[in-house]
PDB file of N, CA and C in Angstrom:
ATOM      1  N   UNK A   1      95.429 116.742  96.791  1.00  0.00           N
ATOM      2  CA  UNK A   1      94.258 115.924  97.009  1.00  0.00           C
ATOM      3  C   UNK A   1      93.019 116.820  97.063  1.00  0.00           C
ATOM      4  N   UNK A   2      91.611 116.318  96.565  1.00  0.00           N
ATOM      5  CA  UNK A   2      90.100 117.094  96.484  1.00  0.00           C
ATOM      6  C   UNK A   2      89.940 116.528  97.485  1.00  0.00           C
ATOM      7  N   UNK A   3      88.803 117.621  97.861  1.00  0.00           N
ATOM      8  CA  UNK A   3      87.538 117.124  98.858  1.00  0.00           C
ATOM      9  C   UNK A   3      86.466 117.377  97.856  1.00  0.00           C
ATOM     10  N   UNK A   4      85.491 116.069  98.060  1.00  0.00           N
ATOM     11  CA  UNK A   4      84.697 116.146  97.199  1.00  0.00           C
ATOM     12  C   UNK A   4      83.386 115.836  97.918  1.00  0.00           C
ATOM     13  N   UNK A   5      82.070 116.788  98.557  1.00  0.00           N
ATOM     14  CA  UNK A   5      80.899 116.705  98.633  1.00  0.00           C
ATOM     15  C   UNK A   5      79.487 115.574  98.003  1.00  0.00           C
ATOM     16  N   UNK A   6      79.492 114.788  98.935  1.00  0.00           N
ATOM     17  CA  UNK A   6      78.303 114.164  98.073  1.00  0.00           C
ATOM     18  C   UNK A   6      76.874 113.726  98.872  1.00  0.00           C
ATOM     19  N   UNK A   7      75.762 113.747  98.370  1.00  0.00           N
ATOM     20  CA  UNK A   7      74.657 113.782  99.683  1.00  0.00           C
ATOM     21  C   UNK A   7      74.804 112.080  99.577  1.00  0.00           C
ATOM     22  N   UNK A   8      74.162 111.702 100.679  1.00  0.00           N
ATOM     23  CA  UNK A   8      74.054 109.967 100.571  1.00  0.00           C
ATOM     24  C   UNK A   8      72.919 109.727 101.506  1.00  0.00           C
ATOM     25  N   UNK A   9      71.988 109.168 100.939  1.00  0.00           N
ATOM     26  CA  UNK A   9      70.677 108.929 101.863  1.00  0.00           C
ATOM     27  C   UNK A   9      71.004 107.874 103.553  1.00  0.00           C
ATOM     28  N   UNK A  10      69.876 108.161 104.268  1.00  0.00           N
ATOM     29  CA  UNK A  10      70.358 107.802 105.576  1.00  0.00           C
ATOM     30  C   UNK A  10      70.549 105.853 105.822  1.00  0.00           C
ATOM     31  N   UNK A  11      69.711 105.394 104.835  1.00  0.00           N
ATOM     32  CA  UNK A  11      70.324 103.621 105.070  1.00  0.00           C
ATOM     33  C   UNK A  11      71.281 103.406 104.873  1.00  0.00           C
ATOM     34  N   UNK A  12      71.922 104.151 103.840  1.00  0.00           N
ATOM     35  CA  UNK A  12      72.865 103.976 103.340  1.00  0.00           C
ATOM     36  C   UNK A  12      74.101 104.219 103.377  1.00  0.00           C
ATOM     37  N   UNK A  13      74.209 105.863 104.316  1.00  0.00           N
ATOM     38  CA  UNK A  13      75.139 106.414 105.747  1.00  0.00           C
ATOM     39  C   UNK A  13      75.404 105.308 106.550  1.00  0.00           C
ATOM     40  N   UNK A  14      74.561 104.774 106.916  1.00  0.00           N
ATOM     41  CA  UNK A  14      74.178 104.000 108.216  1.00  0.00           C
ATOM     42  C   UNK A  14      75.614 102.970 108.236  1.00  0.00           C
ATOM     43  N   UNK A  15      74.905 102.208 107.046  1.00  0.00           N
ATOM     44  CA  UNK A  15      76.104 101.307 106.141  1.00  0.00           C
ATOM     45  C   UNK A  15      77.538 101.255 106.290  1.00  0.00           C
ATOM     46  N   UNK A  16      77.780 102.243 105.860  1.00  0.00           N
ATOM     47  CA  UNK A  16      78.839 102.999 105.678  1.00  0.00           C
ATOM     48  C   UNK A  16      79.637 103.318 106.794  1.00  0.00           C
ATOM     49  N   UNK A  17      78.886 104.002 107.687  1.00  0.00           N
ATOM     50  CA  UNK A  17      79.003 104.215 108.979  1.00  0.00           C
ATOM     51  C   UNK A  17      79.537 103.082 109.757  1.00  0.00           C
ATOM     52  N   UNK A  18      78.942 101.965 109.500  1.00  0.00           N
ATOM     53  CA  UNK A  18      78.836 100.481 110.157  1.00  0.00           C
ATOM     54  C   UNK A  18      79.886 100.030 109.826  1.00  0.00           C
ATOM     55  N   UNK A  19      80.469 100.090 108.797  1.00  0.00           N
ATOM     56  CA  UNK A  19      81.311  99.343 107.956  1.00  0.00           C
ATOM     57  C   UNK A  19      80.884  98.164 107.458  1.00  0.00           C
ATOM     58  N   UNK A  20      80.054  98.312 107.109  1.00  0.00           N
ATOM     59  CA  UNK A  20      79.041  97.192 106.164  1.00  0.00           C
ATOM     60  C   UNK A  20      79.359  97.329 104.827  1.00  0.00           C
ATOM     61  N   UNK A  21      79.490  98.663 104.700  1.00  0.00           N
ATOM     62  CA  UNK A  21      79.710  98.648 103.342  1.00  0.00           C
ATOM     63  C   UNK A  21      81.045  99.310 102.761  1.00  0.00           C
ATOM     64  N   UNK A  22      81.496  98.829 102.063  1.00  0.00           N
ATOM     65  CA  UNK A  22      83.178  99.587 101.513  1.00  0.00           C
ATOM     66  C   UNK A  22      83.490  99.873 100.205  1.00  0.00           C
ATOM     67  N   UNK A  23      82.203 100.125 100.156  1.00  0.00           N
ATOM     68  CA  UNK A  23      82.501 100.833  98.099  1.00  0.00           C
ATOM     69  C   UNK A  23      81.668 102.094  97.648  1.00  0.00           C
ATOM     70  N   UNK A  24      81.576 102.812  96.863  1.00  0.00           N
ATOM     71  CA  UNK A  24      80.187 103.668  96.557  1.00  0.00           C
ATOM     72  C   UNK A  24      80.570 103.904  94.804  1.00  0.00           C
ATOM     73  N   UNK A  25      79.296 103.680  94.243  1.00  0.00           N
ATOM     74  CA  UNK A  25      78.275 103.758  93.528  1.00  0.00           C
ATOM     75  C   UNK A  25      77.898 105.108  92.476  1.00  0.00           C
ATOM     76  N   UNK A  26      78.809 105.927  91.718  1.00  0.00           N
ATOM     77  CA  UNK A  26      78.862 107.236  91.600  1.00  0.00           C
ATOM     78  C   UNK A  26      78.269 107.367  90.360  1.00  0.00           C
ATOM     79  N   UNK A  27      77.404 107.928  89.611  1.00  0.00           N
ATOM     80  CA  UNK A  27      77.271 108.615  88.421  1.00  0.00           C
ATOM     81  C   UNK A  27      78.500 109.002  88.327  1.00  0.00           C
ATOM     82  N   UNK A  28      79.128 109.333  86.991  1.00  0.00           N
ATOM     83  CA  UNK A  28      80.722 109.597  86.830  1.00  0.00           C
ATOM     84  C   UNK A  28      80.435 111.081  86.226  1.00  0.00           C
ATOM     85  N   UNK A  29      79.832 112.198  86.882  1.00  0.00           N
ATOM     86  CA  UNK A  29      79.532 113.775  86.841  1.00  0.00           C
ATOM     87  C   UNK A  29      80.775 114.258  87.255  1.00  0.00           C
ATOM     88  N   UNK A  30      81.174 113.729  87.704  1.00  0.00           N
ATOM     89  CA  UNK A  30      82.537 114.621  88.360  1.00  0.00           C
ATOM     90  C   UNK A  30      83.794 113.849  88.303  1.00  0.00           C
ATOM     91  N   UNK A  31      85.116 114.436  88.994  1.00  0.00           N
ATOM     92  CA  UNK A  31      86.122 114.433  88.833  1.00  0.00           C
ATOM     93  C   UNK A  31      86.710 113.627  90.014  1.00  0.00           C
ATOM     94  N   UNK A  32      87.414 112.672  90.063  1.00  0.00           N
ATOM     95  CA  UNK A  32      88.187 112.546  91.493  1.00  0.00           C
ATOM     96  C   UNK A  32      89.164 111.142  91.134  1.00  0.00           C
ATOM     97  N   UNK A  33      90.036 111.108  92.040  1.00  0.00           N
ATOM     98  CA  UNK A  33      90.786 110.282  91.782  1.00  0.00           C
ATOM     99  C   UNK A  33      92.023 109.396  93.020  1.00  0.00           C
ATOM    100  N   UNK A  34      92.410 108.484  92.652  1.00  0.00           N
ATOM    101  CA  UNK A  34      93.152 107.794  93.694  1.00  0.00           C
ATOM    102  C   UNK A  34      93.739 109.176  95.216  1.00  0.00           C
ATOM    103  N   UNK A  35      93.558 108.825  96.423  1.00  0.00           N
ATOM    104  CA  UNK A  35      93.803 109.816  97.688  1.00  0.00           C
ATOM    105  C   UNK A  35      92.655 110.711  97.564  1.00  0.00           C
ATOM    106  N   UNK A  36      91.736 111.232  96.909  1.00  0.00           N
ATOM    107  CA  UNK A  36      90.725 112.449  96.934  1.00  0.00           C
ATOM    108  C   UNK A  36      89.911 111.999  98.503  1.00  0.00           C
ATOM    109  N   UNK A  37      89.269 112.943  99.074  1.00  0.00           N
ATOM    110  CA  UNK A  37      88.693 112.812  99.683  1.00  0.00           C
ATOM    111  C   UNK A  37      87.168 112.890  99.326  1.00  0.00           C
ATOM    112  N   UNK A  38      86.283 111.548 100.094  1.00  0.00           N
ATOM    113  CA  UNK A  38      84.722 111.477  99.416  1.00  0.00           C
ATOM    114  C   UNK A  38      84.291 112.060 101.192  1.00  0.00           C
ATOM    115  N   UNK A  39      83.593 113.400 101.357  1.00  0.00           N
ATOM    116  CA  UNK A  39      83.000 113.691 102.396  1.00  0.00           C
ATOM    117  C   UNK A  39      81.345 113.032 102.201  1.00  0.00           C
ATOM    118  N   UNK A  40      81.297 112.275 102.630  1.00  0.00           N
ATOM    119  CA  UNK A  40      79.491 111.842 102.506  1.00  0.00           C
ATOM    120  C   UNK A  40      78.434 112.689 103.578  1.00  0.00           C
ATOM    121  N   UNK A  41      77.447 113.497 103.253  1.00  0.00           N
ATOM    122  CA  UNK A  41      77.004 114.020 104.119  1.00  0.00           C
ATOM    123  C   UNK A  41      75.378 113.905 103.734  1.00  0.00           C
ATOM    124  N   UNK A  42      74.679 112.919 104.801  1.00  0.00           N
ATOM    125  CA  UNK A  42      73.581 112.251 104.751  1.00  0.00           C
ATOM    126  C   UNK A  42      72.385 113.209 104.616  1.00  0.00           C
ATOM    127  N   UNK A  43      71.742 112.612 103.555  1.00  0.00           N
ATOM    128  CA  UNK A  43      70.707 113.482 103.414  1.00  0.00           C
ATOM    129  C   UNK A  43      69.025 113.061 103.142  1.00  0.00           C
ATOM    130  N   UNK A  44      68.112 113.471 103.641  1.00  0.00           N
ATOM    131  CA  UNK A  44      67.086 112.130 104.179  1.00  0.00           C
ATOM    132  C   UNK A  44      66.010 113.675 102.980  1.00  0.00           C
ATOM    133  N   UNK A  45      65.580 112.216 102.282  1.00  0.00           N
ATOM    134  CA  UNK A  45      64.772 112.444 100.638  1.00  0.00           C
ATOM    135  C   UNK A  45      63.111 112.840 100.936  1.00  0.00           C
ATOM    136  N   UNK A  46      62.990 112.924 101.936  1.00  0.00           N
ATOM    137  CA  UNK A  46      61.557 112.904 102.790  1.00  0.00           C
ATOM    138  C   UNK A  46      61.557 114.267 102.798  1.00  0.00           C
ATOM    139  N   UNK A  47      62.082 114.676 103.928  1.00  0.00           N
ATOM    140  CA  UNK A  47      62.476 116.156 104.674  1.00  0.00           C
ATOM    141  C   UNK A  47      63.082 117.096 103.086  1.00  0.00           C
ATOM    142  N   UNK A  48      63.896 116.271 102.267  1.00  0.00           N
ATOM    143  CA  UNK A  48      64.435 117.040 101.232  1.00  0.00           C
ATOM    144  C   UNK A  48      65.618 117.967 102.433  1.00  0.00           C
ATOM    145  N   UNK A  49      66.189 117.536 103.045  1.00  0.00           N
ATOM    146  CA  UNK A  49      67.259 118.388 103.776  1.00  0.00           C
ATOM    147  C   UNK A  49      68.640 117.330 104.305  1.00  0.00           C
ATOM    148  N   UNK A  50      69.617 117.970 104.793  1.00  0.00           N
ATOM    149  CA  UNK A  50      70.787 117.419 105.463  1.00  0.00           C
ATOM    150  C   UNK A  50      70.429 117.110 106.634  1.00  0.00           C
ATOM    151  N   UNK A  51      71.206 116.237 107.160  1.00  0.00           N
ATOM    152  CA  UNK A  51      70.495 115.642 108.560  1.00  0.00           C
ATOM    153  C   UNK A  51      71.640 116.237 109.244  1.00  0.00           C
ATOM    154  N   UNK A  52      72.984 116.632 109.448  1.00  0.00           N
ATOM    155  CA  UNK A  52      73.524 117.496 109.816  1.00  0.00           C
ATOM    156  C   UNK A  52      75.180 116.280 110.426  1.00  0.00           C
ATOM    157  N   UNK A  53      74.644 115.156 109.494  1.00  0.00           N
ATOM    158  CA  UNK A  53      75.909 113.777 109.750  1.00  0.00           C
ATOM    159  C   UNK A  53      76.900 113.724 108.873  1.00  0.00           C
ATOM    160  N   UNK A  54      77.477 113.715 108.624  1.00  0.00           N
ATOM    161  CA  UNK A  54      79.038 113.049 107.650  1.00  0.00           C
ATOM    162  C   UNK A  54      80.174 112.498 107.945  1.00  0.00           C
ATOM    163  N   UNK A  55      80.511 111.792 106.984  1.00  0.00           N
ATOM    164  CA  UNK A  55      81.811 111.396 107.378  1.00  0.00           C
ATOM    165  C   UNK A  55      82.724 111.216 106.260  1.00  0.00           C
ATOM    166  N   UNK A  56      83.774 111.241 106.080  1.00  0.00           N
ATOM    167  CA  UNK A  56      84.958 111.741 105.135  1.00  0.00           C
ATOM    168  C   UNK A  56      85.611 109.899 104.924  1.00  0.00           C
ATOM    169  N   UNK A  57      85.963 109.299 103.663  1.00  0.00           N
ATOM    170  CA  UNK A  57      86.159 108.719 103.259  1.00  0.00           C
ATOM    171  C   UNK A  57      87.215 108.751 102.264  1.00  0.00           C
ATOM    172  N   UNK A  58      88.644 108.012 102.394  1.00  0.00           N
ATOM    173  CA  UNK A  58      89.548 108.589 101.171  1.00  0.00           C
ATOM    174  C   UNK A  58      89.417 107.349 100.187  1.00  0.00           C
ATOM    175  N   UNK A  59      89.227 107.855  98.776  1.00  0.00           N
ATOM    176  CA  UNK A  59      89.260 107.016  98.070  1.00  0.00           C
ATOM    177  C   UNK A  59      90.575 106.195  97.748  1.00  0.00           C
ATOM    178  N   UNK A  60      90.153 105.002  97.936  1.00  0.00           N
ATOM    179  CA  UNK A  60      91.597 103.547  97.668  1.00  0.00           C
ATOM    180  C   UNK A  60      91.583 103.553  96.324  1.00  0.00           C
ATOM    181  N   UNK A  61      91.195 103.030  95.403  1.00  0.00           N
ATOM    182  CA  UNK A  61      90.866 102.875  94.365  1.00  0.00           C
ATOM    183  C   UNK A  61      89.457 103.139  93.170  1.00  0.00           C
ATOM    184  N   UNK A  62      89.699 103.933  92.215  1.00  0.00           N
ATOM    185  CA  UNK A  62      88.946 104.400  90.970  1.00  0.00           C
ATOM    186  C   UNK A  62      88.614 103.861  90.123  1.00  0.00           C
ATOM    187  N   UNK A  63      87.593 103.305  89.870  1.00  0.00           N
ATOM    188  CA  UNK A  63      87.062 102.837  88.336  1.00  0.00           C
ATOM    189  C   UNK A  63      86.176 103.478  87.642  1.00  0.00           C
ATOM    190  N   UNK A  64      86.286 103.785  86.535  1.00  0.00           N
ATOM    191  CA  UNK A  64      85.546 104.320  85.598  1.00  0.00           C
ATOM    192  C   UNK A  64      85.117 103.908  84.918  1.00  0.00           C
ATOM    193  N   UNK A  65      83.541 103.542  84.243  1.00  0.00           N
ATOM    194  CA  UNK A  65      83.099 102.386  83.583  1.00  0.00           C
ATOM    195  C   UNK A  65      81.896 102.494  82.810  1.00  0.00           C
ATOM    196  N   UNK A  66      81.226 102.210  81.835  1.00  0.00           N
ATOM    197  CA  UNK A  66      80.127 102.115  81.343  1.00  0.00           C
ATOM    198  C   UNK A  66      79.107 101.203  81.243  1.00  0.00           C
ATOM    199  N   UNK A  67      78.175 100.977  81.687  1.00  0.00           N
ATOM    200  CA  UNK A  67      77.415  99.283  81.673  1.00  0.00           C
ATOM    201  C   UNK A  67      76.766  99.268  81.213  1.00  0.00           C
ATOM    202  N   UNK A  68      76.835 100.384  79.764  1.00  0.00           N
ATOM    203  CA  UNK A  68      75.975 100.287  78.738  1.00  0.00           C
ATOM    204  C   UNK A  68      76.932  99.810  77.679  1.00  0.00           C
ATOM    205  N   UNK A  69      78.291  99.756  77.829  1.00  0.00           N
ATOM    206  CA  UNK A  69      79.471  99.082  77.141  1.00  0.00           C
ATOM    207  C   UNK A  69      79.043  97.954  76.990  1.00  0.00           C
ATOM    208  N   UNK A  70      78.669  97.552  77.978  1.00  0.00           N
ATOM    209  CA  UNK A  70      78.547  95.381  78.879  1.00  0.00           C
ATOM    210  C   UNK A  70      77.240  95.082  78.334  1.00  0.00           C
ATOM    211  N   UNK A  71      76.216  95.572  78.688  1.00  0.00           N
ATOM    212  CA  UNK A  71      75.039  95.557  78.074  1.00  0.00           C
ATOM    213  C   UNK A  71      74.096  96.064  77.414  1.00  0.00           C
ATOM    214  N   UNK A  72      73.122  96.010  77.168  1.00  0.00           N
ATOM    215  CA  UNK A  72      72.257  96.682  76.122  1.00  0.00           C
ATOM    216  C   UNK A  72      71.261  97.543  77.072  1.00  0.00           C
ATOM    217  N   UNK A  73      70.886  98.413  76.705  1.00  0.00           N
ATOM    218  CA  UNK A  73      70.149  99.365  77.600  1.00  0.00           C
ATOM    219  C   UNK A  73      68.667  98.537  78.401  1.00  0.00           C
ATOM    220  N   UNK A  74      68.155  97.980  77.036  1.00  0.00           N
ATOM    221  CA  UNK A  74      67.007  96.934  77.751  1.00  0.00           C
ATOM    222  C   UNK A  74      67.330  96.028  78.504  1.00  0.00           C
ATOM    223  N   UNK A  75      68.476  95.223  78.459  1.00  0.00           N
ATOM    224  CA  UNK A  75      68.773  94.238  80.007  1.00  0.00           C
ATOM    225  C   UNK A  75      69.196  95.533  80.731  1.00  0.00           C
ATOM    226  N   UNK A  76      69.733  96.631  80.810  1.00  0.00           N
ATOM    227  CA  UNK A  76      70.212  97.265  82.260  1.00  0.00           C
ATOM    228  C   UNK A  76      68.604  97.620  82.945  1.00  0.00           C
ATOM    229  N   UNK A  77      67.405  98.115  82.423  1.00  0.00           N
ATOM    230  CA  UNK A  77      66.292  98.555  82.430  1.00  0.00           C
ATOM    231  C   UNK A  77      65.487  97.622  83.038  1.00  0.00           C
ATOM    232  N   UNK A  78      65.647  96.076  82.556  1.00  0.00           N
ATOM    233  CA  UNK A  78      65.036  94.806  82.579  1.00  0.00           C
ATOM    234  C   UNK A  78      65.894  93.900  83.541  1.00  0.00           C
ATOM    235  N   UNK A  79      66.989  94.246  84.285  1.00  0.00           N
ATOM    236  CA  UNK A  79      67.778  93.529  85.177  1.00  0.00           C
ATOM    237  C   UNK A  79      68.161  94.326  86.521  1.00  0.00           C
ATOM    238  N   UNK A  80      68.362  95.193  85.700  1.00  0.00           N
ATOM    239  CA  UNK A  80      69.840  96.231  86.764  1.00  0.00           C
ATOM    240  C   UNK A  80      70.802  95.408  86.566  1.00  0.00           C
ATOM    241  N   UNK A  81      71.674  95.933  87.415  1.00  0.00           N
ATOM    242  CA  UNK A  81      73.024  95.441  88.188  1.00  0.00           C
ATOM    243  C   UNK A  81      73.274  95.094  89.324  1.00  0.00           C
ATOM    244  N   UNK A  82      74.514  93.986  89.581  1.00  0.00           N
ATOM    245  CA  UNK A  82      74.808  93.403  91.259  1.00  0.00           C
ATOM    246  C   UNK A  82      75.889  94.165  91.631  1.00  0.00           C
ATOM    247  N   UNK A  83      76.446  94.700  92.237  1.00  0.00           N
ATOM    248  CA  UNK A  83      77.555  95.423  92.509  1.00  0.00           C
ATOM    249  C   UNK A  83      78.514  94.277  93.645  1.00  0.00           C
ATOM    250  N   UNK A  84      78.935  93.929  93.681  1.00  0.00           N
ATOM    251  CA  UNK A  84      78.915  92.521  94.534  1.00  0.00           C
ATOM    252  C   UNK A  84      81.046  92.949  95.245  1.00  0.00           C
ATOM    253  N   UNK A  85      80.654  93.136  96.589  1.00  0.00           N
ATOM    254  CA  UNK A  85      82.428  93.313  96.797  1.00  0.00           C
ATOM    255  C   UNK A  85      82.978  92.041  97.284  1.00  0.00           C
ATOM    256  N   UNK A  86      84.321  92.029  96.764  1.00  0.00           N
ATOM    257  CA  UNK A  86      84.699  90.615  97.280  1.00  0.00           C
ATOM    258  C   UNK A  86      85.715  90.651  98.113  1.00  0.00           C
ATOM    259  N   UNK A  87      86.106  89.648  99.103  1.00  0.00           N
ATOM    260  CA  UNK A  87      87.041  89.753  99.869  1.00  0.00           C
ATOM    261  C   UNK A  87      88.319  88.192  99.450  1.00  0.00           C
TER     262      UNK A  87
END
């Protein structure tokens, strides 16, 4: 299993933290896969520094995806995306 480093801004720690939220959102730059470990370690875009918080997250499940496959670059530009989790 990896440990894998990633900064994550502080609303969004928070989240996470809370258990509000149970998914994340990755540019696909790197490598990881079902059991890896995601260490999130909060990092506030102001200061440009680490706030000195984290917390370690094992990944359940991997998707890998393109949503320029799904859509055309001008609706992703002209819409975005919903990321929407379901229970």
């Amino acid at each position: 299993m990896t440990i894998i480093r990633k900064k994550i801004w502080p609303e969004i720690f928070q989240r996470v933290l809370d258990g509000k939220k149970k998914y994340e959102v990755r540019l696909a730059d790197f490598d990881i896969q079902e059991g890896d470990t995601l260490v999130l370690e909060e990092w506030n875009p102001e200061t440009k520094s680490y706030t000195g918080r984290s917390l370690e997250k094992k990944a359940k499940s991997v998707v890998r995806f393109n949503v320029a496959k799904f859509n055309s670059i001008e609706d992703i530009k002209k819409y975005g995306h919903w990321l929407i989790e379901l229970e």
